[in-house]
N, C-alpha and C. Protein backbone atom coordinates (compact mmCIF):
# COMPACT_ATOMS: atom_id res chain seq x y z
N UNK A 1 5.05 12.05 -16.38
CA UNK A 1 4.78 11.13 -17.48
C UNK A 1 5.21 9.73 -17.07
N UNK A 2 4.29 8.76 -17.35
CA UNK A 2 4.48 7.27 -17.28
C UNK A 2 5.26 6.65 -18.49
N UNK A 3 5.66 5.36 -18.01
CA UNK A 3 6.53 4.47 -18.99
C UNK A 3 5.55 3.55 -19.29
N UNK A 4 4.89 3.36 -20.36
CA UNK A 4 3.44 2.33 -20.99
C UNK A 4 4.42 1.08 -20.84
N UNK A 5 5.54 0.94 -20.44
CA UNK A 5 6.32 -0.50 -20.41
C UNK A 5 6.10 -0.86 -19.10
N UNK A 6 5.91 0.19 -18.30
CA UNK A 6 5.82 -0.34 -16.44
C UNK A 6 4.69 0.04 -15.84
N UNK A 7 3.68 -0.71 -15.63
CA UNK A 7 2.45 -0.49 -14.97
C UNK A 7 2.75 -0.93 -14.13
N UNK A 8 2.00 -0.50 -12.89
CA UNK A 8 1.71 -0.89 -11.97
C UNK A 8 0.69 -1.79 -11.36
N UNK A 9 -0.37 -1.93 -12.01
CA UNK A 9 -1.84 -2.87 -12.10
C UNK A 9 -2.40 -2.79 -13.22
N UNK A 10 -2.61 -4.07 -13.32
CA UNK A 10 -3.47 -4.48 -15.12
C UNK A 10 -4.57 -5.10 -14.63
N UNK A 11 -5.42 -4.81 -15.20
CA UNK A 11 -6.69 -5.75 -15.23
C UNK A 11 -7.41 -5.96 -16.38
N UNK A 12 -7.55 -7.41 -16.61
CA UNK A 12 -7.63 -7.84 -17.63
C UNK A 12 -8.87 -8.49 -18.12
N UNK A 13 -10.14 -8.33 -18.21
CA UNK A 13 -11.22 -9.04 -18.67
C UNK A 13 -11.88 -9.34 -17.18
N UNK A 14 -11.69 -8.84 -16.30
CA UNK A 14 -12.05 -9.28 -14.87
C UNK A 14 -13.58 -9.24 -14.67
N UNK A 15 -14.62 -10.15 -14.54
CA UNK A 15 -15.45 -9.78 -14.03
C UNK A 15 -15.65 -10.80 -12.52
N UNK A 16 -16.98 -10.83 -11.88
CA UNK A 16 -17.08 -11.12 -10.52
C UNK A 16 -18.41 -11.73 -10.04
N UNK A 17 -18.93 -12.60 -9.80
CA UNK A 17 -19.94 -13.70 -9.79
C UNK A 17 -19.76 -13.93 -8.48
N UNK A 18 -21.52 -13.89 -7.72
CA UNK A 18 -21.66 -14.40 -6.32
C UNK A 18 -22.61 -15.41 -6.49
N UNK A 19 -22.62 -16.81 -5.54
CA UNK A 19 -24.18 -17.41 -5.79
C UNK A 19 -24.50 -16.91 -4.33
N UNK A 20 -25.90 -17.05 -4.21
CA UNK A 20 -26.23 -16.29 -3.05
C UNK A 20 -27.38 -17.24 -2.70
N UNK A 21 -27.60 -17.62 -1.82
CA UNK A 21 -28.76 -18.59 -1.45
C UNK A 21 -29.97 -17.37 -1.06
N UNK A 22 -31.50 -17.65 -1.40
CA UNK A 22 -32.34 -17.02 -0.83
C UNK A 22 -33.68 -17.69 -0.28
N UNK A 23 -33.88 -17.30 0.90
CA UNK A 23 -34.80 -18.15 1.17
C UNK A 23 -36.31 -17.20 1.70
N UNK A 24 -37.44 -18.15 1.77
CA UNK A 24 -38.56 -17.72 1.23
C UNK A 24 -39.37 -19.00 1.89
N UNK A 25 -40.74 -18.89 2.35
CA UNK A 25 -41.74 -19.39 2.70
C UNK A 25 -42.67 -19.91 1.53
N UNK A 26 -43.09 -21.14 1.65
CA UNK A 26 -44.48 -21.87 1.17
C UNK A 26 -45.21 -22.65 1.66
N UNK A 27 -46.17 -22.78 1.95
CA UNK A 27 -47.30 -23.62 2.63
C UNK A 27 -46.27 -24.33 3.44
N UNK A 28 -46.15 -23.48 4.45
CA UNK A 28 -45.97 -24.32 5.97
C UNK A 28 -44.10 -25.20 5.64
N UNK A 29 -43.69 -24.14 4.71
CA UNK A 29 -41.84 -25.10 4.90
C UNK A 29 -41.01 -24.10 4.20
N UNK A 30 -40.16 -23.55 4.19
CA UNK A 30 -39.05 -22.98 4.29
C UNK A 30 -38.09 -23.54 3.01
N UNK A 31 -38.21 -22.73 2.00
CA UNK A 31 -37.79 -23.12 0.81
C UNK A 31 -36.19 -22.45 0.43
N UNK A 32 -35.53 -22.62 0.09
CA UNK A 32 -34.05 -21.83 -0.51
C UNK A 32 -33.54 -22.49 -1.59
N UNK A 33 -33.39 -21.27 -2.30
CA UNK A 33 -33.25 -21.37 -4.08
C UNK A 33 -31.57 -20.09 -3.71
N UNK A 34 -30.99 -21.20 -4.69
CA UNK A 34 -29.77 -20.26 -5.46
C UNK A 34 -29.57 -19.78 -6.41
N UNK A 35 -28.80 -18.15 -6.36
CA UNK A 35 -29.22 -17.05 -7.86
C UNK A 35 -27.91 -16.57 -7.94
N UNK A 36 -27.24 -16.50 -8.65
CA UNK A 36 -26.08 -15.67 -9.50
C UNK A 36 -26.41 -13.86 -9.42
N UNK A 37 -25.48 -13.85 -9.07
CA UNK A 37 -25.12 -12.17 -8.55
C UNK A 37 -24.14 -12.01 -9.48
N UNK A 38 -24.39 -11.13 -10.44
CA UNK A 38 -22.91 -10.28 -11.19
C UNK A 38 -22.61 -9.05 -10.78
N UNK A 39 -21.26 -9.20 -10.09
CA UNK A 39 -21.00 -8.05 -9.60
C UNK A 39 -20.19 -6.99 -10.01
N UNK A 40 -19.19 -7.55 -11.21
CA UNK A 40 -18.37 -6.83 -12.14
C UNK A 40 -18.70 -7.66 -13.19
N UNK A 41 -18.74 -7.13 -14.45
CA UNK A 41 -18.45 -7.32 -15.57
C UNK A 41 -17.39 -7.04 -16.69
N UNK A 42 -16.71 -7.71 -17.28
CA UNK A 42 -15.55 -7.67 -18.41
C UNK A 42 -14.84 -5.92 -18.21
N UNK A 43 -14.04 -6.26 -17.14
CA UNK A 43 -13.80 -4.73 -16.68
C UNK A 43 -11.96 -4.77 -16.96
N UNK A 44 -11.57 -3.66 -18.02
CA UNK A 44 -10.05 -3.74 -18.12
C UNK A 44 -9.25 -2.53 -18.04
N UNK A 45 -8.53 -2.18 -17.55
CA UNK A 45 -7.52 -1.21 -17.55
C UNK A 45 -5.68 -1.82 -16.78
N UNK A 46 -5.36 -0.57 -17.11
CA UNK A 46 -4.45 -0.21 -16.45
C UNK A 46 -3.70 0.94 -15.64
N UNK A 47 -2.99 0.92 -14.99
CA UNK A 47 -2.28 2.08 -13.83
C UNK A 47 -1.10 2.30 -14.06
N UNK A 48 -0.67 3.26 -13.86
CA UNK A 48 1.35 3.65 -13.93
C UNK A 48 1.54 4.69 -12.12
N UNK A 49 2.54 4.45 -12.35
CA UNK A 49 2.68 4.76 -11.32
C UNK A 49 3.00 6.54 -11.18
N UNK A 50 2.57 6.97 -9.86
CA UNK A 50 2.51 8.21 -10.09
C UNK A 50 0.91 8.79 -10.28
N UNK A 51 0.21 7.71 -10.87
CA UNK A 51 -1.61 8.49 -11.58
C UNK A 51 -2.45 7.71 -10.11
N UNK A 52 -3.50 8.28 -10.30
CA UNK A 52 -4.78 8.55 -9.13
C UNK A 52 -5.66 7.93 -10.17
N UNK A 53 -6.56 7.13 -9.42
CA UNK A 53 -7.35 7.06 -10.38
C UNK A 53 -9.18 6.96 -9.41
N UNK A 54 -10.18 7.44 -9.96
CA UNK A 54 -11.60 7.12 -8.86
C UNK A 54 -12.15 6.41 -9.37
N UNK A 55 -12.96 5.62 -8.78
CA UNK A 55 -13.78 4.70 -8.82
C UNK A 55 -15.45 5.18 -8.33
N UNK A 56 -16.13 5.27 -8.93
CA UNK A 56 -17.39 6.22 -8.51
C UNK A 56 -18.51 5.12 -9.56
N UNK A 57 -20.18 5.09 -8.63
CA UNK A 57 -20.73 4.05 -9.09
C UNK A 57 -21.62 4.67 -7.62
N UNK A 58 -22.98 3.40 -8.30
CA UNK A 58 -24.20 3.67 -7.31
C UNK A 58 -23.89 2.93 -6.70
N UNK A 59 -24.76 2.36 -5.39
CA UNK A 59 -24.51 1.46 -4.55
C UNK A 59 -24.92 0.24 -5.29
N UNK A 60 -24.07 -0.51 -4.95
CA UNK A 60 -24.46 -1.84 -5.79
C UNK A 60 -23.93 -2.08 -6.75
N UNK A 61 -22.94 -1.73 -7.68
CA UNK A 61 -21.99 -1.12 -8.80
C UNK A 61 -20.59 -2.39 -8.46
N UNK A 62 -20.26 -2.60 -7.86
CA UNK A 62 -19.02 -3.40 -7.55
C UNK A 62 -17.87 -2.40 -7.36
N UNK A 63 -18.01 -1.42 -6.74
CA UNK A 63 -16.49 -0.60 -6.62
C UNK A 63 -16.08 -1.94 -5.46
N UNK A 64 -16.80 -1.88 -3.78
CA UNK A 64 -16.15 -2.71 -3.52
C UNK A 64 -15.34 -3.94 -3.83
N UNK A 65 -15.93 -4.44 -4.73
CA UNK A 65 -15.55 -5.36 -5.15
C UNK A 65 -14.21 -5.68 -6.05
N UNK A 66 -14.29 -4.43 -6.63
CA UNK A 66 -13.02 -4.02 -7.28
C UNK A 66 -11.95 -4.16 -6.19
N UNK A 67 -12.42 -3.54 -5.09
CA UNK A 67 -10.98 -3.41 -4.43
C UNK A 67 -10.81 -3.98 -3.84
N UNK A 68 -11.45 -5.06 -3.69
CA UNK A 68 -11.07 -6.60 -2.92
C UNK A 68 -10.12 -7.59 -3.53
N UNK A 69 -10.57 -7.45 -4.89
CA UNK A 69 -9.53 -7.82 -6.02
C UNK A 69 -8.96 -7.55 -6.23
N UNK A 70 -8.81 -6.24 -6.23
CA UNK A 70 -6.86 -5.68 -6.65
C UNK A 70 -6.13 -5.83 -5.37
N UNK A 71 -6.93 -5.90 -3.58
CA UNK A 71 -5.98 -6.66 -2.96
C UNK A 71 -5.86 -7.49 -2.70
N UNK A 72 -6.20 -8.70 -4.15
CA UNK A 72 -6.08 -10.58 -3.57
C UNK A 72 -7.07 -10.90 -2.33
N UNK A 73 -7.74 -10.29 -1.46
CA UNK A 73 -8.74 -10.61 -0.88
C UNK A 73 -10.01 -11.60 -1.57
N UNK A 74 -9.81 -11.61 -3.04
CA UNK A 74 -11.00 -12.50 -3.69
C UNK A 74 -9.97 -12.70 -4.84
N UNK A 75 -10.23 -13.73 -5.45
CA UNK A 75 -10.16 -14.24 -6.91
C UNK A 75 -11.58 -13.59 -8.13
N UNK A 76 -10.64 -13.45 -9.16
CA UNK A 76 -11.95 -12.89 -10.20
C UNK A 76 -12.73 -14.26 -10.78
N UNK A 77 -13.94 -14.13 -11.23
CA UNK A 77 -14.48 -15.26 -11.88
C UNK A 77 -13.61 -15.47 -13.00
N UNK A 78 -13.49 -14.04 -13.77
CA UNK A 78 -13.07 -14.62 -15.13
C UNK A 78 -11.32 -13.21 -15.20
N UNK A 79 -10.83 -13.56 -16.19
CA UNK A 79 -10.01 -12.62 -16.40
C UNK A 79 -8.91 -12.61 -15.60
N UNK A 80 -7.68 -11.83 -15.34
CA UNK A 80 -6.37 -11.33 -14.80
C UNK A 80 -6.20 -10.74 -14.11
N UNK A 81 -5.96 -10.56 -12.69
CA UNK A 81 -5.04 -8.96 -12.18
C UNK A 81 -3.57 -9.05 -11.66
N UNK A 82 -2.73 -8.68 -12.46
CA UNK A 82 -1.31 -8.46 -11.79
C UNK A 82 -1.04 -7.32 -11.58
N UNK A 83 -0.09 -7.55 -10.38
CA UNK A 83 0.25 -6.47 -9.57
C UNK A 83 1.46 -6.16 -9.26
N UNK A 84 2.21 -4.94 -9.31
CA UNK A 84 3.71 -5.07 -9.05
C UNK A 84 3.64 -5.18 -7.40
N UNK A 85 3.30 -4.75 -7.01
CA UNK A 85 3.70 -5.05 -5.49
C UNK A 85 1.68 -5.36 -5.00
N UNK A 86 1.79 -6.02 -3.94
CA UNK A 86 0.70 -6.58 -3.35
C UNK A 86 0.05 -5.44 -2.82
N UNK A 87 -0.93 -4.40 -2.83
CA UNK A 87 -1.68 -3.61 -2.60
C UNK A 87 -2.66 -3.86 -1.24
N UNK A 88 -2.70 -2.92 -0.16
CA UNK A 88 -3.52 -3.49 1.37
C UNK A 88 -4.57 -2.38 0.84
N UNK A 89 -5.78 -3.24 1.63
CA UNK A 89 -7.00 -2.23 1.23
C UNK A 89 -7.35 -2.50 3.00
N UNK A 90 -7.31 -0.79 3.47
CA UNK A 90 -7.43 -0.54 4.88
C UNK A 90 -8.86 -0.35 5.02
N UNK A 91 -9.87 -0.25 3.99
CA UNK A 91 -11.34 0.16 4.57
C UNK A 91 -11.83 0.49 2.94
N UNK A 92 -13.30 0.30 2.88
CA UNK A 92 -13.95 0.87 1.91
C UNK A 92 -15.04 1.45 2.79
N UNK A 93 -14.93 2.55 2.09
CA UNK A 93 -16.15 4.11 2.71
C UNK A 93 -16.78 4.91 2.06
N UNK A 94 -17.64 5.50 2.44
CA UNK A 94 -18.15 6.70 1.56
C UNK A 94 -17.09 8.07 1.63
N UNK A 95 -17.01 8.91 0.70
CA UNK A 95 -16.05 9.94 0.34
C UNK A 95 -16.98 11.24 0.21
């Protein structure tokens, strides 16, 4: 059993925004337009220590992305993540 007074990771309203340049051909010149990628949306929980938790999603879903953020590797667009201790993310893979 956990203490709801001591989490270990909160996340708070987090979502995750890419601009992405794309480029594309027209009569003879080479055009590039920029588009907004949402990659998480208003996503919140929390962890205690001791619990497991999965992360499961299609490709394209933002798990990575999640876990880039819970190890400070990225800033969220919007929202919070604190952390009791700084979390290393050694690889994201298929399971």
């Amino acid at each position: 059993m956990h203490s709801l007074s001591n989490p270990t990771v909160v996340a708070r309203d987090i979502s995750k925004k890419y601009r992405v340049s794309l480029k594309g051909t027209g009569s003879r010149r080479i055009l590039f337009k920029t588009s907004t990628v949402q990659a998480l949306q208003q996503l919140t929980f929390a962890s205690y220590a001791g619990e497991s938790i999965g992360v499961l999603g299609r490709n394209g879903s933002g798990k990575s992305t999640l876990m880039s953020l819970l190890a400070g590797n990225e800033t969220p667009s919007t929202g919070e993540i604190f952390v009791k201790e700084r979390p290393t993310l050694l690889s994201v893979g298929a399971a």
